[in-house]
Protein backbone atom coordinates (compact mmCIF):
# COMPACT_ATOMS: atom_id res chain seq x y z
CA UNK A 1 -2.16 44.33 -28.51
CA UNK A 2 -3.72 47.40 -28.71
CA UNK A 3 -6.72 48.21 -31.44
CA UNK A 4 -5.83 49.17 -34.90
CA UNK A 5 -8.96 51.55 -34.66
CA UNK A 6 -7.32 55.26 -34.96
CA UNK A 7 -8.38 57.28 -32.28
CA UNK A 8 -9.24 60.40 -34.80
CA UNK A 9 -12.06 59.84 -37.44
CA UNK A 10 -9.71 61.27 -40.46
CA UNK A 11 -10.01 56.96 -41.69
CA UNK A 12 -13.74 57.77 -42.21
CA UNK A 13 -13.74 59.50 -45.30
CA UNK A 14 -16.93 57.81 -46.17
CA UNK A 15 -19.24 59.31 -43.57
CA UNK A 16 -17.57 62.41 -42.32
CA UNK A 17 -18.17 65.06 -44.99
CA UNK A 18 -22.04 64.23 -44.48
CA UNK A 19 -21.89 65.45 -41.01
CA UNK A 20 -21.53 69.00 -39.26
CA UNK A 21 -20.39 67.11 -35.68
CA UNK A 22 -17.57 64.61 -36.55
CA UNK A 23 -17.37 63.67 -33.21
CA UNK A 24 -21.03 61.66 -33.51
CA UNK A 25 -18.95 58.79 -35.46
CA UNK A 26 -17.25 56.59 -32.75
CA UNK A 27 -15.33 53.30 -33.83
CA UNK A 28 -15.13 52.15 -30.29
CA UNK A 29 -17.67 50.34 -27.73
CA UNK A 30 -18.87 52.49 -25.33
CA UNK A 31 -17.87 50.80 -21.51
CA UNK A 32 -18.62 52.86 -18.41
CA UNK A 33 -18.49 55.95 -19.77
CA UNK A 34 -15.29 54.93 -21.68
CA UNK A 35 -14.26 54.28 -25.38
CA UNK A 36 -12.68 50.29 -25.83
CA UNK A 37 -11.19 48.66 -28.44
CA UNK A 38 -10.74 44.86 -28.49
CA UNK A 39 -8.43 43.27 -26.73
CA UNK A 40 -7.11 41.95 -29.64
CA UNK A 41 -7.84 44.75 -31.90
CA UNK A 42 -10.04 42.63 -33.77
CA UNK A 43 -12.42 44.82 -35.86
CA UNK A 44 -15.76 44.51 -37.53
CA UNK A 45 -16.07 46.32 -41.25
CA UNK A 46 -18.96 48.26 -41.86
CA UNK A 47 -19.81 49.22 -45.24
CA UNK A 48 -22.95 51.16 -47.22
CA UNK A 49 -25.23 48.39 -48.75
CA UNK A 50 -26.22 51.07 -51.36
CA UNK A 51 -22.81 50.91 -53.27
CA UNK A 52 -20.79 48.22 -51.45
CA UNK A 53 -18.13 51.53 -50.06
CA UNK A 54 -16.46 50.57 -47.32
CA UNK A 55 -17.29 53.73 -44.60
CA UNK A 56 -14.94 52.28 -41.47
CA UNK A 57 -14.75 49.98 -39.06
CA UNK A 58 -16.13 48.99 -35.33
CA UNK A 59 -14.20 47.49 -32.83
CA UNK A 60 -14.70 43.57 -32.22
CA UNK A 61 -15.42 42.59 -28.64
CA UNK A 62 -14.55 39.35 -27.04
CA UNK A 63 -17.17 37.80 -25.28
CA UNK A 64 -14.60 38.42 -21.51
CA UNK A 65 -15.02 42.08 -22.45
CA UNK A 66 -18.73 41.52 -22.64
CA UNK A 67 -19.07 40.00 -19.42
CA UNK A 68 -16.75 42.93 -18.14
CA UNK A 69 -19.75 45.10 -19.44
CA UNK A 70 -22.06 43.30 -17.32
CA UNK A 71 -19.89 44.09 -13.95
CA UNK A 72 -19.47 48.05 -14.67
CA UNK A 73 -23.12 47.95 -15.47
CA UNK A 74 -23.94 45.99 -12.33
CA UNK A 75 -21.86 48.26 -10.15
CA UNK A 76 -23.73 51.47 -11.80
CA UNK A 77 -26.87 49.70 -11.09
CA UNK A 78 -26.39 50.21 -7.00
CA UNK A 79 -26.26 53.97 -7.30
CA UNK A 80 -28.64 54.54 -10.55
CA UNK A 81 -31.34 52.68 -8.88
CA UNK A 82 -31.29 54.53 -5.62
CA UNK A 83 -31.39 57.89 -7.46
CA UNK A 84 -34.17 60.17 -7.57
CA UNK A 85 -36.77 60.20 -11.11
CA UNK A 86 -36.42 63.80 -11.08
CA UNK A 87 -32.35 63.60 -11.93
CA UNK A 88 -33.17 60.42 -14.05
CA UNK A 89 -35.59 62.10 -16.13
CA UNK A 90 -33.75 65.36 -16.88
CA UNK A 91 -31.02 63.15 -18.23
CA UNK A 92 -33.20 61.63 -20.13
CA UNK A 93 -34.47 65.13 -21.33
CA UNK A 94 -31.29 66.38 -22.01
CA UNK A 95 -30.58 63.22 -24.22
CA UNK A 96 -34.08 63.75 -26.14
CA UNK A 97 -32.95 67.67 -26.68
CA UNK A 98 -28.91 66.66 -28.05
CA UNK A 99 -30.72 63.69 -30.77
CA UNK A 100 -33.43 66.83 -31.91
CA UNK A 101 -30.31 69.03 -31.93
CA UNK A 102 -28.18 66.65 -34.00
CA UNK A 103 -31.08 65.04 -36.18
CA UNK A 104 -29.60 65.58 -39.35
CA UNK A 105 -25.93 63.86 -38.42
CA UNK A 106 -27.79 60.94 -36.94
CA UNK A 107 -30.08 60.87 -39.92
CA UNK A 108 -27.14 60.85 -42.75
CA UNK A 109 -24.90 58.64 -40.42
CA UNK A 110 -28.16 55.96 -40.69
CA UNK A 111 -28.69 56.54 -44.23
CA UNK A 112 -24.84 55.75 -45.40
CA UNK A 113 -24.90 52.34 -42.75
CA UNK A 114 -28.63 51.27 -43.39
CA UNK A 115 -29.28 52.44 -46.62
CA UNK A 116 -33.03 53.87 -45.84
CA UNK A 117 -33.88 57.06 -48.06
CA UNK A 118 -33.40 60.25 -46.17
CA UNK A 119 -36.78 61.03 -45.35
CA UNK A 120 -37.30 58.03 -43.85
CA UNK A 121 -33.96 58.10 -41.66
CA UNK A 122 -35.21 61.48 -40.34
CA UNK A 123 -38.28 60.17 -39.52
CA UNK A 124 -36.84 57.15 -37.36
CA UNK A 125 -34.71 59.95 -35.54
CA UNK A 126 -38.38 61.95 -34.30
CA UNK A 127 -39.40 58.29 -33.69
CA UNK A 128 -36.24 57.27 -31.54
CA UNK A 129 -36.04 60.82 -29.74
CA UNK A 130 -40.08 60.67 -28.99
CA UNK A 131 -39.25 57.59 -26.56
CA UNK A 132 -36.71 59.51 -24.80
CA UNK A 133 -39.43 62.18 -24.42
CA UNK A 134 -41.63 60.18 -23.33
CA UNK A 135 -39.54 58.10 -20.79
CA UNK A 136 -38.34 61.05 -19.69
CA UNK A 137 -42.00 62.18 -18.45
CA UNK A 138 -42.87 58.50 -17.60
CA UNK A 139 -40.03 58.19 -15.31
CA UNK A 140 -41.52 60.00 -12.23
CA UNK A 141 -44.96 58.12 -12.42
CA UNK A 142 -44.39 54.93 -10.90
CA UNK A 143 -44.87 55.04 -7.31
CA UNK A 144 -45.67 53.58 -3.98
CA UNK A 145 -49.63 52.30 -4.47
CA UNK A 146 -51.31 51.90 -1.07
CA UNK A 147 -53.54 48.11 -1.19
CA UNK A 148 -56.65 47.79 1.14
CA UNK A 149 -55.30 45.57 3.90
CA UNK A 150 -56.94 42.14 4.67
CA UNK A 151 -55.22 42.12 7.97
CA UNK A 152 -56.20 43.70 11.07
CA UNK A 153 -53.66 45.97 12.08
CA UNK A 154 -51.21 45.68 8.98
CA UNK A 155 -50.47 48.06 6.35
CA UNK A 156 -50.48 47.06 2.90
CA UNK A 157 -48.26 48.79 -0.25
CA UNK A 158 -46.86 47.66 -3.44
CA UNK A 159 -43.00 49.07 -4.60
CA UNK A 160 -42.42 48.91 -8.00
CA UNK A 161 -38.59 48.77 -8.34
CA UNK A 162 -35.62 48.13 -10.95
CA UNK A 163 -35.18 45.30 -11.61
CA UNK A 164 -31.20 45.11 -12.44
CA UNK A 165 -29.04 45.18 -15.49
CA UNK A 166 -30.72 45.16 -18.42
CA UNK A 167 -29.25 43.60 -22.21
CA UNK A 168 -30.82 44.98 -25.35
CA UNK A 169 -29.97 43.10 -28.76
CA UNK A 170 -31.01 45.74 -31.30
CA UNK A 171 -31.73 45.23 -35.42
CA UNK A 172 -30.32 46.76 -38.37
CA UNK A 173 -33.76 48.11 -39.55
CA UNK A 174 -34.31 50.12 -37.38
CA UNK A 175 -30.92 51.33 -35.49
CA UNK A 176 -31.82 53.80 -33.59
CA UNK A 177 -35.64 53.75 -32.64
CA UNK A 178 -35.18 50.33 -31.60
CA UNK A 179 -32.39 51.20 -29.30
CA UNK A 180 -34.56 54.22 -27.68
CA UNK A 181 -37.82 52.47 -27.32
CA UNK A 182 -35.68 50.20 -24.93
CA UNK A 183 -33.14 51.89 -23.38
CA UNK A 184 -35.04 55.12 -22.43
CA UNK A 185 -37.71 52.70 -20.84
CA UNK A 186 -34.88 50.47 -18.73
CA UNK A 187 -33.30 53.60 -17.75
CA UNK A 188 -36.42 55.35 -16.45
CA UNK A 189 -36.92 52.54 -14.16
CA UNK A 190 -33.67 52.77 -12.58
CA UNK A 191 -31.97 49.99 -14.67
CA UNK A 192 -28.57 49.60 -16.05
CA UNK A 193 -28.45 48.83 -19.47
CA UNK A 194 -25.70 46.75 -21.57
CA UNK A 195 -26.52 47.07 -25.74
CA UNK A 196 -25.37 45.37 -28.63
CA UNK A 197 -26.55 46.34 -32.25
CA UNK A 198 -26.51 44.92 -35.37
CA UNK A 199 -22.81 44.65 -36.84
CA UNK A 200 -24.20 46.25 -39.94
CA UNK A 201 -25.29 48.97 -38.62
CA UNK A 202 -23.32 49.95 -35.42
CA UNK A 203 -23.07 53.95 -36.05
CA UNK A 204 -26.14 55.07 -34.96
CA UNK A 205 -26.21 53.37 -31.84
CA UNK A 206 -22.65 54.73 -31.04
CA UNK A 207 -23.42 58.26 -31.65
CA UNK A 208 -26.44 57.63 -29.27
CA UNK A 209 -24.14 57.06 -26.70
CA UNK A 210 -22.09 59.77 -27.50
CA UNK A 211 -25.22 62.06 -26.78
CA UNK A 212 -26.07 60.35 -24.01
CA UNK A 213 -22.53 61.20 -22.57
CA UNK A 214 -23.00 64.22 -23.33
CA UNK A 215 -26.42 64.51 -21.56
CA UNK A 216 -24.62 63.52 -18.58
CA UNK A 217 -25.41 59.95 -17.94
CA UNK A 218 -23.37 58.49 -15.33
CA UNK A 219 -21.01 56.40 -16.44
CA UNK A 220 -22.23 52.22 -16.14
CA UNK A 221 -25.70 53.39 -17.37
CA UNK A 222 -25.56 52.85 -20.38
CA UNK A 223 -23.02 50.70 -22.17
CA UNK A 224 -23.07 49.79 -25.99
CA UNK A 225 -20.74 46.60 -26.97
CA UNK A 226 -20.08 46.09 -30.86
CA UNK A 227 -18.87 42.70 -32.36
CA UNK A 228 -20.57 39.28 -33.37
CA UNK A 229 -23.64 38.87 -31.48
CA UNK A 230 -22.68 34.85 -31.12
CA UNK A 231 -19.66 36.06 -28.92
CA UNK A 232 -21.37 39.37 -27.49
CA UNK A 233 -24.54 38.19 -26.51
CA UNK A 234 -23.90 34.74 -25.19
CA UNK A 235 -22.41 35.70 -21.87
CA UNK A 236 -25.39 38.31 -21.12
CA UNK A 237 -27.84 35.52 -21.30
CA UNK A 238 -25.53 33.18 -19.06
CA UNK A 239 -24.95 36.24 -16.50
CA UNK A 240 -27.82 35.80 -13.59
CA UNK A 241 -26.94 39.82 -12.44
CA UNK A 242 -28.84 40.53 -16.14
CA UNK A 243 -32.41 40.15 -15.37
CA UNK A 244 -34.18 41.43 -17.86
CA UNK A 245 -33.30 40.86 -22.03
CA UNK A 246 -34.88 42.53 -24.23
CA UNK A 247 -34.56 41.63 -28.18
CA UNK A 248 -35.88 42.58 -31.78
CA UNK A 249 -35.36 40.19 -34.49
CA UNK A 250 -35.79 37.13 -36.21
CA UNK A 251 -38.24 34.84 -34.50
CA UNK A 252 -35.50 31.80 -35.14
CA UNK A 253 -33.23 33.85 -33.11
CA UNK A 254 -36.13 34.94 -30.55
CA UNK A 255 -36.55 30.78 -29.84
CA UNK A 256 -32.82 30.82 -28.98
CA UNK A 257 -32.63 33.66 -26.89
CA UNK A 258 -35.32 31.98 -25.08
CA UNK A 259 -33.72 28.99 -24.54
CA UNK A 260 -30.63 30.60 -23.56
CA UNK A 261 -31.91 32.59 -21.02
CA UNK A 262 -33.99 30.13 -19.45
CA UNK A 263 -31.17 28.70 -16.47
CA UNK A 264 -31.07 32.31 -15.16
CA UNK A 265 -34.98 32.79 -15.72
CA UNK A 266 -34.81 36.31 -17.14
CA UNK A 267 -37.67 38.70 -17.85
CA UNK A 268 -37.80 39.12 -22.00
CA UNK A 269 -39.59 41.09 -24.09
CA UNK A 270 -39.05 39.92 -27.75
CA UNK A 271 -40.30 41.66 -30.76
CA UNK A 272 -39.93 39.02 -33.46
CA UNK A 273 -41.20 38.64 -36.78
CA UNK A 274 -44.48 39.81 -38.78
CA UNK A 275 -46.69 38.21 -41.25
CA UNK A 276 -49.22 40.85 -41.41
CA UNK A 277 -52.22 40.77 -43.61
CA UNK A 278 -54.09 43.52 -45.62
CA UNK A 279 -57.53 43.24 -46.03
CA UNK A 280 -59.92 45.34 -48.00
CA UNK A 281 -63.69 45.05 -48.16
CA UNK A 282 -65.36 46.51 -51.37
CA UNK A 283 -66.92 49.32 -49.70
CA UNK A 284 -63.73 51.18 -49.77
CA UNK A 285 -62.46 54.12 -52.04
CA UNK A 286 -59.89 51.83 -53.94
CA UNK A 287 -57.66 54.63 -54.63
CA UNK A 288 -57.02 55.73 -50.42
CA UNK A 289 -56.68 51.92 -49.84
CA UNK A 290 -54.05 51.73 -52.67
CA UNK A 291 -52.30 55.04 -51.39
CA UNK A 292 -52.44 53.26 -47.57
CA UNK A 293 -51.07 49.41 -49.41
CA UNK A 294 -48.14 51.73 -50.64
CA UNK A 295 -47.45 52.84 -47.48
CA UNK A 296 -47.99 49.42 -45.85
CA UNK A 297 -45.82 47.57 -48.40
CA UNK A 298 -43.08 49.57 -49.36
CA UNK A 299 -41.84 51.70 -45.92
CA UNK A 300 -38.14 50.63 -45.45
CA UNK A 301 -38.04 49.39 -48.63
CA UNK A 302 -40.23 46.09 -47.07
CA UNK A 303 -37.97 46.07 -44.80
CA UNK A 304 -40.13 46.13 -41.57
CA UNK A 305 -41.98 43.38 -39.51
CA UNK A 306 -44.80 45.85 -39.68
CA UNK A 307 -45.06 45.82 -43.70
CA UNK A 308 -48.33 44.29 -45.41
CA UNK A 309 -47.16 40.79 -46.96
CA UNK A 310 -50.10 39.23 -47.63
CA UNK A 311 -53.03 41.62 -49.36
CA UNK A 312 -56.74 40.05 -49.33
CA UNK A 313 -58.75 42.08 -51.57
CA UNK A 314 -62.97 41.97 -51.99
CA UNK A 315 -63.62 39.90 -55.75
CA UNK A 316 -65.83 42.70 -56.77
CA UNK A 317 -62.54 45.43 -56.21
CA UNK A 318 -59.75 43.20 -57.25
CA UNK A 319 -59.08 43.98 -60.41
CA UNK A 320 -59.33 47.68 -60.07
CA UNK A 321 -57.41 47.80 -56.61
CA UNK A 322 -54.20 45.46 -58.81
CA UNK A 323 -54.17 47.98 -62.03
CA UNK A 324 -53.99 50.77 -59.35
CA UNK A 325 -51.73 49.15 -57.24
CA UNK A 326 -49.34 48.03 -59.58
CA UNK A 327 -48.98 51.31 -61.70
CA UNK A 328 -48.29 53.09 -58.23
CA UNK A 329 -45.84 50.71 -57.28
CA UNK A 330 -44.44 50.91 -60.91
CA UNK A 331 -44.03 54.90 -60.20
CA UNK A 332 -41.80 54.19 -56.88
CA UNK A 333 -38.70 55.88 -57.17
CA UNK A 334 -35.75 53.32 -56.22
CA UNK A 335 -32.22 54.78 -55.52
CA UNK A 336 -29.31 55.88 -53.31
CA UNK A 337 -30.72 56.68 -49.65
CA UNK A 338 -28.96 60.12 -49.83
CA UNK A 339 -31.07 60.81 -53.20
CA UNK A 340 -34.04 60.69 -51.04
CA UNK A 341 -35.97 58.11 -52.99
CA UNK A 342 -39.02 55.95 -52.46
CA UNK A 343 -37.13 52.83 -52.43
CA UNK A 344 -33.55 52.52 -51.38
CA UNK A 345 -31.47 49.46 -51.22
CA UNK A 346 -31.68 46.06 -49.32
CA UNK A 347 -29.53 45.37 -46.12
CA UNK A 348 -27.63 41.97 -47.50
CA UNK A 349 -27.61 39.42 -50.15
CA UNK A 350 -29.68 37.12 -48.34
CA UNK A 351 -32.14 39.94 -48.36
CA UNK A 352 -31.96 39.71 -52.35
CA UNK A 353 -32.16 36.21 -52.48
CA UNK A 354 -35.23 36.02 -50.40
CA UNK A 355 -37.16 37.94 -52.53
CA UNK A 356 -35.47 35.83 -55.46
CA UNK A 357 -36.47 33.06 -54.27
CA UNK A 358 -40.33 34.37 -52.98
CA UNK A 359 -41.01 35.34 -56.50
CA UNK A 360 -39.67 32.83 -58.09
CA UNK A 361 -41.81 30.27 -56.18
CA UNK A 362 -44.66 32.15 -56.42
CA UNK A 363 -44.37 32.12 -60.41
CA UNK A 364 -44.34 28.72 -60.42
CA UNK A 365 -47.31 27.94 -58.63
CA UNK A 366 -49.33 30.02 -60.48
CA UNK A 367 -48.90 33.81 -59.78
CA UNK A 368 -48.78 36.67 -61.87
CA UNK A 369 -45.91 39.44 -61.81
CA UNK A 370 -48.07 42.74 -62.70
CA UNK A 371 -45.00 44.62 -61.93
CA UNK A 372 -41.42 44.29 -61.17
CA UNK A 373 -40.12 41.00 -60.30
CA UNK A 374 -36.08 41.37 -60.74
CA UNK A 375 -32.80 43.18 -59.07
CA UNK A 376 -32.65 46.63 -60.09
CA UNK A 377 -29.69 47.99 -62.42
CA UNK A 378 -28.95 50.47 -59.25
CA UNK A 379 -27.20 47.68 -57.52
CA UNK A 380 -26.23 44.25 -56.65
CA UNK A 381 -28.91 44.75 -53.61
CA UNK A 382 -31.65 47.04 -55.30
CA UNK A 383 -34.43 45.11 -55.99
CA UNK A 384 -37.39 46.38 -58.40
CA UNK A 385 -40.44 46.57 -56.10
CA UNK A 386 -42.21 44.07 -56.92
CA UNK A 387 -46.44 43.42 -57.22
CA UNK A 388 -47.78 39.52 -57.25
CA UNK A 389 -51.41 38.34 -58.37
CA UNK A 390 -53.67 35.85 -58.01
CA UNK A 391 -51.09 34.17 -55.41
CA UNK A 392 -52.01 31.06 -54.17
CA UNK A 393 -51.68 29.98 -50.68
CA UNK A 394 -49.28 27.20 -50.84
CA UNK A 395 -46.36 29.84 -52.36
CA UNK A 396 -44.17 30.54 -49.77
CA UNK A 397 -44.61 34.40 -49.44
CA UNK A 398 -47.59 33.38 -48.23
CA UNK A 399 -46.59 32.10 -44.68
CA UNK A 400 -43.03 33.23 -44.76
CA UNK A 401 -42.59 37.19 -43.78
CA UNK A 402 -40.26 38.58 -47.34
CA UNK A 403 -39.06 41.43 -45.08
CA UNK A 404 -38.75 43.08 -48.86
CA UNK A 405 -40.02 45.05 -51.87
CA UNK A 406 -42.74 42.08 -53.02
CA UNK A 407 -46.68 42.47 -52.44
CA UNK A 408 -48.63 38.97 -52.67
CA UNK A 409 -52.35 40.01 -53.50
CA UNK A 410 -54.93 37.18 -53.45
CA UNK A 411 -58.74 37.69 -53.80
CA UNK A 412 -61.52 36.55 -51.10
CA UNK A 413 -65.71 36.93 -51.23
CA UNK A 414 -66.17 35.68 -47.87
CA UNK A 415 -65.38 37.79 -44.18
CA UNK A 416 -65.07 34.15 -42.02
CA UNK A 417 -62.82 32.81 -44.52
CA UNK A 418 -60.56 35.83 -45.20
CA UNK A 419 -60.26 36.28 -41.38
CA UNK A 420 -59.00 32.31 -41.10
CA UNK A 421 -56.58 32.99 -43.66
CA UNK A 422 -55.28 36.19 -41.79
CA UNK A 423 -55.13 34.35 -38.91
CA UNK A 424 -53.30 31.00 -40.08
CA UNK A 425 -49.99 32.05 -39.48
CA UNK A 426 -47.33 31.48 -36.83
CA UNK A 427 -47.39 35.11 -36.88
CA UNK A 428 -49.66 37.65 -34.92
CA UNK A 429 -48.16 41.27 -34.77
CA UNK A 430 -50.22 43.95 -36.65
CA UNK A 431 -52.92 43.18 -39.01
CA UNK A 432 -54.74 46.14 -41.61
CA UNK A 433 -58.40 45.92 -41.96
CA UNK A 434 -59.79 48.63 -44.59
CA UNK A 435 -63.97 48.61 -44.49
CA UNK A 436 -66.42 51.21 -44.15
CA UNK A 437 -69.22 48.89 -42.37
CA UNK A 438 -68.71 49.68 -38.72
CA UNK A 439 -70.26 46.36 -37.42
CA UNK A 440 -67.61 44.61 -39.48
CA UNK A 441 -65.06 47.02 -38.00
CA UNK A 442 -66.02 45.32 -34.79
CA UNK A 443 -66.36 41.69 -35.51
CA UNK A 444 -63.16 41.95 -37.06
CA UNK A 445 -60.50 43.54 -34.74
CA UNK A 446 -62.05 41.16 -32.48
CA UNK A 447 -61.53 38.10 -34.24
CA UNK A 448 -57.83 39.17 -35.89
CA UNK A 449 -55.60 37.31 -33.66
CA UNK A 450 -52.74 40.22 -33.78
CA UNK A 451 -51.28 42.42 -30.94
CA UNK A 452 -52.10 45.81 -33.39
CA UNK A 453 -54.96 46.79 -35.66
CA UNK A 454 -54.81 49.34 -37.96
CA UNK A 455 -58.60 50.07 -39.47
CA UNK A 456 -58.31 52.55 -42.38
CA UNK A 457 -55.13 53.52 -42.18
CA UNK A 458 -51.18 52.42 -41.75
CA UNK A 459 -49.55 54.27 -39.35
CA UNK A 460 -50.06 53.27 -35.47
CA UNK A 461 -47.22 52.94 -33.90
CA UNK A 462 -45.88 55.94 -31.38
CA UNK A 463 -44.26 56.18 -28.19
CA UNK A 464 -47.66 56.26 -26.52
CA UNK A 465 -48.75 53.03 -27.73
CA UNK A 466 -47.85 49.16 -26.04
CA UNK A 467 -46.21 48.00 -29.12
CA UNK A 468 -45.76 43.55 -29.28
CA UNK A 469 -47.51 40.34 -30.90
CA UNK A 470 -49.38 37.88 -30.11
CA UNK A 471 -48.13 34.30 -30.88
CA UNK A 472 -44.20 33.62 -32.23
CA UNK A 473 -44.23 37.33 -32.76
CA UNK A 474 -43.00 37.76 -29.33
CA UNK A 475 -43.59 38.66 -25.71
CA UNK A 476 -44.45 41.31 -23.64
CA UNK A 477 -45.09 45.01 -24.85
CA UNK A 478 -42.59 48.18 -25.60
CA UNK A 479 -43.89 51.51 -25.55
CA UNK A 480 -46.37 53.35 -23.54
CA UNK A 481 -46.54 52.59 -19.66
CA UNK A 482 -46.72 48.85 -20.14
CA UNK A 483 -42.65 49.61 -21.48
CA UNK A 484 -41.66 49.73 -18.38
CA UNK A 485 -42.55 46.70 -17.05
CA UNK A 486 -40.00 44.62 -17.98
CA UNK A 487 -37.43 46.53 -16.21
CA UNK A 488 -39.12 46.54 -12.96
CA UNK A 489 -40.28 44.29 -10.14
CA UNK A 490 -43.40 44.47 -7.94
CA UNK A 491 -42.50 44.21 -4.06
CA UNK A 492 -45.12 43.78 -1.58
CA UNK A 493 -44.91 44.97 1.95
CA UNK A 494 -47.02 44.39 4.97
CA UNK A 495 -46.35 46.16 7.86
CA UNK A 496 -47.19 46.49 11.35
CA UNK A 497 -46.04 49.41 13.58
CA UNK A 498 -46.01 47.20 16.53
């Protein structure tokens, strides 16, 4: 039965006006260099959280059709491997130069799927190109490295090779950045690469792979599958040709990939959930820490395993820093993404009713609501943002991540203690220390047991940068040099010319 999916785009009269290039909005997977439909022409609706519009549909994969994925991508592998950096990186290039080219399409196609103002979806499109970018460069680095022998006679090197097809389960938060920062890195290496992202938020990741057609990746290279990641993703963990899985999420769902893929004893890299803490000493300028909370909080909408959760603020600041804070957050613009507000919607209902039910707890035990507190009258998933006081530690926001709109501020005197309670969490991925006292600087990013820092300011993350957790917050590192690693295996070789 062949898909109900029209092959034209004229059925997506919610998305197509926004663009300039129709052609970036693709209803079908993307299969070795070819457009499928399901089998069954099964389909997935996708619709714009902001208003509840339905925009289109994607096509529903069975999980044979995923597996199918995994032989074109194995074939590809075989010839993608053996070929030189230089052609793999000015593919890469060419795929950086076609998302710069068609940043505002991929921008507005996020926006209406995701929700994020506009701002902030152009801002993930410099983030996902600048991996590409940098992959692109990184790709002809890794070499041959000659070893001092401890033999008489024998020659010593280390290869660092592919390592073979490569899955990538992608979020909704972050469509396309999170697709880049693995993809570009797998592909560098010489890997194959089969994708599958978030059924709410398929778009972006198909128009990727349009422009990576179009920057004349061989077919098999890279491969995006839509459907229900239960049926998708099952068979890639099974598959012992994938050797290397590579996931951002949940940490629940982290635990399970883990488990899956342990009877074919995969590489992973899993960036899971956050938890992170904001402390602020009271040496700081209270009005540049509450300008960098705002930024920590409310990116996304909260809708980041990076965003500040819990704040710690200095007694002797606290009071000043929560007026400030709260009439800032008060001032946050909340609206449609396209609008370009502060604050745009939230992905789901269970989104909503987390932050429901986060409040709501918090209340109850003992917290203050300075500001905010309720849904918003912009929608059934706007939600005011949202500022907590005096919140006491056995309220749930303060071990569960709210991935949302709510701050949870809570006052501390003493540096040991505050640093237990930042550390006393399942949680380690980024942490925010604000001091001026250098020695404290030191001690601190020390003792905060968290893959990132950030002293004095928010933003840290970049293409340059090993990006990962410590603890349940996942494995291994994405970004930078150490990105690659996943995706490739060391071989040693002695030789003698005997």
């Amino acid at each position: 039965m062949p898909s109900k999916l029209l092959q034209t785009h004229d059925d997506l009269k919610g998305i197509t006006p926004y663009l300039k290039d129709s052609r970036l909005l693709r209803q079908f997977s993307y299969i070795g260099g070819k457009w499928v439909g399901a089998e069954d022409g099964a389909t997935i609706p996708v619709s714009n959280p902001a208003n509840g519009e339905w925009l289109g549909e994607v096509a529903s994969l069975s999980a044979a059709q995923s597996a199918d994925a995994v032989n074109v991508a194995h074939e590809a592998f075989g010839v993608w491997s053996m070929s030189l950096p230089q052609h793999r990186a000015a593919c890469l290039r060419r795929w950086f130069d076609l998302i710069i080219e068609n940043k505002e399409d991929l921008a507005r196609i996020m926006v209406l799927e995701q929700g994020k103002p506009l701002s902030e979806a152009r801002g993930e499109i410099d983030y996902a190109a600048s991996f590409v970018e940098f992959y692109a460069e990184e790709t002809k680095r890794p070499n041959i490295e000659g070893v001092t022998s401890h033999l008489v006679d024998a020659e010593v090197e280390l290869w660092r090779e592919p390592i073979g097809v490569a899955a990538m389960i992608t979020p909704w938060n972050f469509p396309a950045a999170m697709l880049t920062r693995k993809a570009a890195a797998a592909i560098a290496a010489g890997c194959t690469v089969v994708a599958h992202p978030s059924h709410e938020t398929p778009y972006s990741a198909l128009a990727l792979a349009e422009l990576a057609e179009r920057a004349g990746l061989e077919p098999g290279v890279f491969n995006v599958i839509t459907g229900r990641a239960s049926v998708v993703v099952e068979p890639w963990t099974k598959d012992s040709r994938v050797r290397a899985l590579s996931f951002t999420g949940s940490t629940e769902i982290g635990r399970l990939l883990y488990r899956q893929s342990a009877d074919t004893v995969k590489k992973l890299v899993l960036e899971l959930g956050g938890h992170a803490p904001f402390i602020a000493f009271d040496d700081c300028d209270v009005d540049y820490v509450v300008a960098e909370a705002i930024k920590a909080k409310f990116a996304t909408s909260g809708q980041d395993c990076l965003g500040a959760n819990r704040f710690y603020i200095h007694d002797k600041i606290y009071d000043e820093f929560c007026k400030k804070f709260a009439a800032a957050t008060a001032k946050l613009s909340v609206g449609f993404g396209m609008d370009d507000p502060m604050i745009g919607p939230l992905m789901n209902q269970n989104a909503v009713d987390k932050q429901i039910e986060h409040v709501n707890d918090a209340v109850e035990k003992g917290a203050k609501v300075l500001t905010g507190g309720e849904g918003h009258e912009m929608g059934a998933l706007f939600f005011q943002p949202t500022v907590l006081a005096d919140v006491p530690d056995s309220a749930k926001i303060m071990s569960e991540e709210t991935f949302g709109p709510v701050a949870a501020i809570q006052k501390f005197s003493d540096e040991q203690d505050v640093t237990q309670k930042a550390n006393d969490t399942e949680y380690g991925l980024v942490a925010y220390l604000h001091t001026a006292d250098p020695k404290r600087i030191y001690r601190m990013s020390r003792a905060l047991q968290f893959g990132m820092v950030a002293v004095n300011r928010t933003k840290v993350t970049g293409a340059p940068i090993p990006f990962g957790g410590y603890k349940q917050s996942g494995l291994a590192r994405e970004g930078a040099r150490q990105g690659m690693e996943a995706y490739t295996e060391i071989k040693y070789v002695c030789r003698d010319w005997a």
